[in-house]
Protein backbone atom coordinates (compact mmCIF):
# COMPACT_ATOMS: atom_id res chain seq x y z
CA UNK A 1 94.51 -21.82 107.18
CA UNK A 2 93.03 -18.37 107.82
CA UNK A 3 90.77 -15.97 106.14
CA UNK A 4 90.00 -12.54 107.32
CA UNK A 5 87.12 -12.90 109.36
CA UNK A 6 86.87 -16.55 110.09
CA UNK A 7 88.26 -19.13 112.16
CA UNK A 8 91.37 -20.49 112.36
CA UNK A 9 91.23 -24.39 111.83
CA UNK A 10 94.52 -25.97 113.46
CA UNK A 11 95.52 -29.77 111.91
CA UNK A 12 98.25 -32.13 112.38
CA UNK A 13 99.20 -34.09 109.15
CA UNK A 14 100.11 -37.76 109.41
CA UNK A 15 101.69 -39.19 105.91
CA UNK A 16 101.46 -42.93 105.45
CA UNK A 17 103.33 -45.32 102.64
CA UNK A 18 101.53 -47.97 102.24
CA UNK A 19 100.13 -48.95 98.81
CA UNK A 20 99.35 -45.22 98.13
CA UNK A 21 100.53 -42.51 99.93
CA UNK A 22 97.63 -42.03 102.56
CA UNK A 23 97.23 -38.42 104.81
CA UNK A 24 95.10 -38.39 107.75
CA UNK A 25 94.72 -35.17 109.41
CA UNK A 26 93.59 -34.49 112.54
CA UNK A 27 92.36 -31.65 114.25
CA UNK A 28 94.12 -30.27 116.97
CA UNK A 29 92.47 -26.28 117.62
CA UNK A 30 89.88 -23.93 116.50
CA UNK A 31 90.57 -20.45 116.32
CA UNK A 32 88.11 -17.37 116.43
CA UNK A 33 89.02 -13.95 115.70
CA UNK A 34 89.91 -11.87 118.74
CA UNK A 35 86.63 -11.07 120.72
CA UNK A 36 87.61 -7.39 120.19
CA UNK A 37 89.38 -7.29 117.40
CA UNK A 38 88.01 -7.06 113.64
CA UNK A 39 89.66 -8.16 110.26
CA UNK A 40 92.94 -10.14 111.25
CA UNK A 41 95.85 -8.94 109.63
CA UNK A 42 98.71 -11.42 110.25
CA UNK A 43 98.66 -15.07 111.10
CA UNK A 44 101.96 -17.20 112.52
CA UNK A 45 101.78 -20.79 114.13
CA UNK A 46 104.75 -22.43 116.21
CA UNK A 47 104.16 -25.92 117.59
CA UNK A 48 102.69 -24.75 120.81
CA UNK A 49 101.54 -21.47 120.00
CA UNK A 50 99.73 -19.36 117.37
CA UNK A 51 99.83 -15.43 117.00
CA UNK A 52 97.22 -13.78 115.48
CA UNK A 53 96.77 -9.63 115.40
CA UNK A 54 93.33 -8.03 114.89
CA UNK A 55 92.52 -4.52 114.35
CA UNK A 56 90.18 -2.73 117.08
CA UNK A 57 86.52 -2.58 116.28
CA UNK A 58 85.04 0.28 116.03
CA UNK A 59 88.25 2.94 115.56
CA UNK A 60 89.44 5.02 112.68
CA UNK A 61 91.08 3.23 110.04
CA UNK A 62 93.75 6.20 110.15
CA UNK A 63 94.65 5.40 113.57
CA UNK A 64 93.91 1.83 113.95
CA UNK A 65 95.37 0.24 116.79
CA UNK A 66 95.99 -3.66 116.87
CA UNK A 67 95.07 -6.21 119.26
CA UNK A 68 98.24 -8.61 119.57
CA UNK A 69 96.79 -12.28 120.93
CA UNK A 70 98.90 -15.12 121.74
CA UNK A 71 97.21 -18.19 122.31
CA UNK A 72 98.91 -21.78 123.68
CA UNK A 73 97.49 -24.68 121.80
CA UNK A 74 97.04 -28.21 122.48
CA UNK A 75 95.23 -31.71 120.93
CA UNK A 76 94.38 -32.90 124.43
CA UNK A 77 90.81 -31.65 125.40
CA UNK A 78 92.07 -32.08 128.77
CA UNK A 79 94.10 -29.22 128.65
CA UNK A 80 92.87 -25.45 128.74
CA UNK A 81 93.79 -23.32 125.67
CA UNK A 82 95.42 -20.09 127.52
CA UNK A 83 96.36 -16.62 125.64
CA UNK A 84 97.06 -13.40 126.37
CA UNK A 85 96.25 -10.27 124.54
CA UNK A 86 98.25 -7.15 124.25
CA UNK A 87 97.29 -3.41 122.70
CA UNK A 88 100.42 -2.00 120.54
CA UNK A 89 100.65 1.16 120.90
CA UNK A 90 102.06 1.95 117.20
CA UNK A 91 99.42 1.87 114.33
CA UNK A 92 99.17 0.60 110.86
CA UNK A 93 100.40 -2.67 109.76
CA UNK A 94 102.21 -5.19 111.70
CA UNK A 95 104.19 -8.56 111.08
CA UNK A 96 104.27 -10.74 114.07
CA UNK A 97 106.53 -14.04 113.61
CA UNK A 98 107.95 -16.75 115.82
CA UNK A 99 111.76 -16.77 116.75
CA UNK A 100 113.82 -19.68 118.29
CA UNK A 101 114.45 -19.83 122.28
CA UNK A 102 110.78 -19.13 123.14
CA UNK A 103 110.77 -15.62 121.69
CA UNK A 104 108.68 -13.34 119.59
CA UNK A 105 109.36 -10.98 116.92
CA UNK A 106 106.90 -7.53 116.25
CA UNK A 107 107.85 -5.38 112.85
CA UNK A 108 105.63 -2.20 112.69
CA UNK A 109 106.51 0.98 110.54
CA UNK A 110 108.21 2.65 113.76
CA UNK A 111 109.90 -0.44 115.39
CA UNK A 112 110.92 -3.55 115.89
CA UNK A 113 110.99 -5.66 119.37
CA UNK A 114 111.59 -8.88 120.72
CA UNK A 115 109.65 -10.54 123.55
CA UNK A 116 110.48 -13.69 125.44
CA UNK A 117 107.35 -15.94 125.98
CA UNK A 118 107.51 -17.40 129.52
CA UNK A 119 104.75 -19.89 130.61
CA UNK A 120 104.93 -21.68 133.75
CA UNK A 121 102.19 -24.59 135.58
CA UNK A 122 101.03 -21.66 138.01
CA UNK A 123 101.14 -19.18 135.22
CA UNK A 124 97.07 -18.56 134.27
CA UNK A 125 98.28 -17.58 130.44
CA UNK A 126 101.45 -17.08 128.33
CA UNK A 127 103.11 -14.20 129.16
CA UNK A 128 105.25 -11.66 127.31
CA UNK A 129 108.23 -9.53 128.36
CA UNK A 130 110.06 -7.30 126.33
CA UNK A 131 113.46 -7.55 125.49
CA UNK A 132 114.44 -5.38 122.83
CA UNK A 133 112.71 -2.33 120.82
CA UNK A 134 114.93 -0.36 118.24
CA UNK A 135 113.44 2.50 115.75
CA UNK A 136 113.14 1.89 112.37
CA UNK A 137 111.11 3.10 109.16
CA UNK A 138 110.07 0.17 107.70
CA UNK A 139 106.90 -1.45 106.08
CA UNK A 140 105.80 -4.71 107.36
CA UNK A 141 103.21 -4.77 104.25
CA UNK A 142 106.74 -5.75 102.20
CA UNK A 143 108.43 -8.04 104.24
CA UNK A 144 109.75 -11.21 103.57
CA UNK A 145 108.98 -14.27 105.37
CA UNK A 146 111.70 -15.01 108.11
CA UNK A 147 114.71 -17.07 107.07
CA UNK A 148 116.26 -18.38 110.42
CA UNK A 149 119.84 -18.92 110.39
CA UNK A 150 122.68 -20.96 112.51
CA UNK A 151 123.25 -17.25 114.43
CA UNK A 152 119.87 -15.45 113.61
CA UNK A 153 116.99 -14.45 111.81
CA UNK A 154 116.72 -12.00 108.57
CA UNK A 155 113.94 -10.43 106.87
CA UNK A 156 114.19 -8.60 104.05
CA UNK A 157 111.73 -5.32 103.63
CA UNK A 158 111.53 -2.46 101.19
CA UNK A 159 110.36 0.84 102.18
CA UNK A 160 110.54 4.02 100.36
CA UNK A 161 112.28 2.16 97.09
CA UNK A 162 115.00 1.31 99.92
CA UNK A 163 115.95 -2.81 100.29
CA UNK A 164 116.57 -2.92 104.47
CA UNK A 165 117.40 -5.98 106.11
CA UNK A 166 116.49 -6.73 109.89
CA UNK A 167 118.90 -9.03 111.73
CA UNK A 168 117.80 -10.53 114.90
CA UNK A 169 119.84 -12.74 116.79
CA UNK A 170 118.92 -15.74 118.60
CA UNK A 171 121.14 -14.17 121.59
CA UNK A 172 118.62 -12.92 123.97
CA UNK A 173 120.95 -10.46 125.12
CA UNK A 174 121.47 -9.04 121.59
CA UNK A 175 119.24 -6.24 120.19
CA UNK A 176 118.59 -6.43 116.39
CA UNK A 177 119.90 -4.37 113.87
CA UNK A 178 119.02 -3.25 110.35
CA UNK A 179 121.29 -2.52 107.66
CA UNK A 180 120.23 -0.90 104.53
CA UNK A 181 120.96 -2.96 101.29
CA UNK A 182 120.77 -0.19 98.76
CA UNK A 183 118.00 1.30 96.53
CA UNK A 184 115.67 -0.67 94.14
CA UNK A 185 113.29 1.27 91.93
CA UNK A 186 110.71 -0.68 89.89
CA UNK A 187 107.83 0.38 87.34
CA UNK A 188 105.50 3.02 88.06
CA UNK A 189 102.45 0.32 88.19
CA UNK A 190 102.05 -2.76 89.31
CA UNK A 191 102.44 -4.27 93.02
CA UNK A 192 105.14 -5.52 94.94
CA UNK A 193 105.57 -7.79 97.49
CA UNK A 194 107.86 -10.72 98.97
CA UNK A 195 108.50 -14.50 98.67
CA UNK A 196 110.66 -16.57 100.05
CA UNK A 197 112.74 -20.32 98.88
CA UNK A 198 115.03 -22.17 101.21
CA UNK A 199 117.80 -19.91 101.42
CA UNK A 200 116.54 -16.87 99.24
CA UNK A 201 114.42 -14.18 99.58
CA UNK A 202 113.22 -12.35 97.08
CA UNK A 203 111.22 -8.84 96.63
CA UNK A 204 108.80 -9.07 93.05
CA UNK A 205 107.13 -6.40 90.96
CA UNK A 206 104.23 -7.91 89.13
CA UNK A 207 102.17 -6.72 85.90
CA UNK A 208 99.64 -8.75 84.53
CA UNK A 209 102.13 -10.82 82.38
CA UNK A 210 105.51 -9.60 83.85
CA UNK A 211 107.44 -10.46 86.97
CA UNK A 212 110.77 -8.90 88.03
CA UNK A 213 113.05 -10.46 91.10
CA UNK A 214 115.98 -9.16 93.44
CA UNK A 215 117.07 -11.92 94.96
CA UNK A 216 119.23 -12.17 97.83
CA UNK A 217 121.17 -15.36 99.40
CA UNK A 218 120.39 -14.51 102.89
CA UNK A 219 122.19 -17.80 104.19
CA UNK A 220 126.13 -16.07 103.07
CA UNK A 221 127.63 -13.51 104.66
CA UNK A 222 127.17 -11.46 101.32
CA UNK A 223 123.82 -11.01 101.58
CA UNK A 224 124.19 -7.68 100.72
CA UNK A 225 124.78 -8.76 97.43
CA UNK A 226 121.88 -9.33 95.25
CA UNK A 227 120.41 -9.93 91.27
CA UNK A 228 118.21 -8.72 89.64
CA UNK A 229 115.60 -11.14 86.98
CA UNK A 230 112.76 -10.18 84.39
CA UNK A 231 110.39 -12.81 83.30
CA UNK A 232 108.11 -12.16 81.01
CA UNK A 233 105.57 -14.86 80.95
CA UNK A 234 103.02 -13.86 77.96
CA UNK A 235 103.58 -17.07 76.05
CA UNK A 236 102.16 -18.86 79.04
CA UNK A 237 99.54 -16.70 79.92
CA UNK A 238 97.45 -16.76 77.05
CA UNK A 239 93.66 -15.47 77.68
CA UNK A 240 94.95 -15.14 81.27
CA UNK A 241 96.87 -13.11 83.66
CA UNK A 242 99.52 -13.77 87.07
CA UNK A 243 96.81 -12.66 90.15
CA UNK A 244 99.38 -14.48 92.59
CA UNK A 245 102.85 -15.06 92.99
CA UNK A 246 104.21 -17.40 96.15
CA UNK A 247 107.80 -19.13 97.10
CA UNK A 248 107.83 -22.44 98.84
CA UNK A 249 110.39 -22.55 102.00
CA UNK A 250 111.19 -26.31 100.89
CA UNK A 251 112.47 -25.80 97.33
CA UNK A 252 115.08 -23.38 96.52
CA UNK A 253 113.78 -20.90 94.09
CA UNK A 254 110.69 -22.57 92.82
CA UNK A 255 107.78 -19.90 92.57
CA UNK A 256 103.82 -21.01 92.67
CA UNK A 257 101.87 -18.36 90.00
CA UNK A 258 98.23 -18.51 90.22
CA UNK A 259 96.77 -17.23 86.84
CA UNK A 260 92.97 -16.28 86.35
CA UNK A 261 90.73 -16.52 83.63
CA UNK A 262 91.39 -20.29 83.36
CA UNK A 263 92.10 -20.29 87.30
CA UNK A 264 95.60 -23.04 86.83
CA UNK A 265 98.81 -22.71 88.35
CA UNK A 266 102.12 -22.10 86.71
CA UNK A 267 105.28 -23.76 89.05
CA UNK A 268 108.80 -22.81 87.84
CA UNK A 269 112.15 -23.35 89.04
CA UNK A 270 114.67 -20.36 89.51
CA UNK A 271 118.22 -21.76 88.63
CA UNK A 272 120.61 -18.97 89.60
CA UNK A 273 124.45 -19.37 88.68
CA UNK A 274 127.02 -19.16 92.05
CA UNK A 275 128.78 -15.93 92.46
């Protein structure tokens, strides 16, 4: 759990049966901000590592460059934590997320690039090597979580009412690619953002009692097919309005709405026919 300018409080959950179902969590690392770094703009966790990026303190928020920390975990007090830290060079926004075989993916609005994490006994932190930076115009503001596949990993993004998908494959010696997926042009007002559910990803437009969905199966290999849904929700948003929308990984197409005013939670399951 994370908030902008807080600490970062890291638990492992144990779930016991007994005569009720019993969780006991304990805590395995706490997380600061990075020491020269300000509000913290993206947040992944891996089981031995968490990635956190922070903007510099102090410089323009027009050309705000981002502090990229990796930091090695661990619930024995015996061990040292270790991290390294790394200035990126683009500015703006940045999604930072954890790919299989020890590597590490960086989306910005110029590129996107791999690095391989390497950590050895002798080795004083983790440390990062590049393996792959391509060019692209994309918006890491409006991506979708990762979905990691048998081959590789996807993430679906929208940028200039374009749907783009980012292939990166768990081959080390691959580079990624990105394929565009066609236009999509919601409402004039509103906001849009991702979620994602098992298999699907899905960009959303929200209104206050309105959501729309293109969802894409990102598990077939015609992903680049996709539908299009329009729920309007008034009837169960009385005195209220949506104020969040979220997908859980575990359950395919069932979306988590937060709704003010009365501050409950509206769960619903997408049931979307085969092709």
């Amino acid at each position: 759990m994370y908030t902008d300018q807080t600490r970062i409080c890291i638990y492992e959950v144990d779930y016991r049966y007994e005569r009720k179902p019993k969780f006991q969590a304990t805590l395995l690392a706490t997380i600061w901000d990075c020491a020269r770094g300000n509000v913290r703009s993206c947040v992944d966790l891996s089981e031995n590592y968490l990635v956190q990026c922070c903007g510099l303190i102090n410089v323009d928020k027009d050309k705000l460059s981002v502090i990229l920390q990796l930091r090695r975990y661990s619930g024995d007090p015996a061990v040292s934590e270790r991290y390294t830290e790394r200035q990126l060079t683009q500015v703006g926004p940045v999604r930072t997320f954890f790919l299989p075989n020890d590597q590490l993916g960086v989306v910005t609005t110029s590129s996107v690039e791999v690095y391989a994490i390497r950590e050895t006994k002798s080795t004083a932190s983790p440390e990062l090597t590049l393996l792959h930076r391509i060019p692209v115009n994309y918006d890491p503001n409006l991506s979708s979580r990762p979905f990691i596949g048998p081959r590789e990993t996807r993430l679906v993004g929208v940028c200039d009412n374009f749907i783009q998908c980012i292939s990166i494959s768990h081959d080390p010696s691959t580079p990624p690619t990105i394929d565009m997926m066609g236009p999509m042009k919601f409402g004039s007002t509103g906001t849009t953002s991702h979620a994602k559910f098992g298999p699907l990803a899905s960009v959303f437009y929200k209104t206050r009692h309105c959501i729309e969905l293109t969802t894409y199966d990102l598990s077939s290999r015609c992903f680049f097919n996709f539908r299009r849904l329009r729920l309007n929700l008034s009837d169960s948003c009385v005195g209220s309005e949506i104020t969040t929308l979220a997908g859980l990984d575990d359950n395919t197409g069932r979306i988590v709405l937060k709704l003010g005013g009365n501050s409950s939670f509206l769960v619903m399951d997408l049931v979307i026919p085969s092709w």
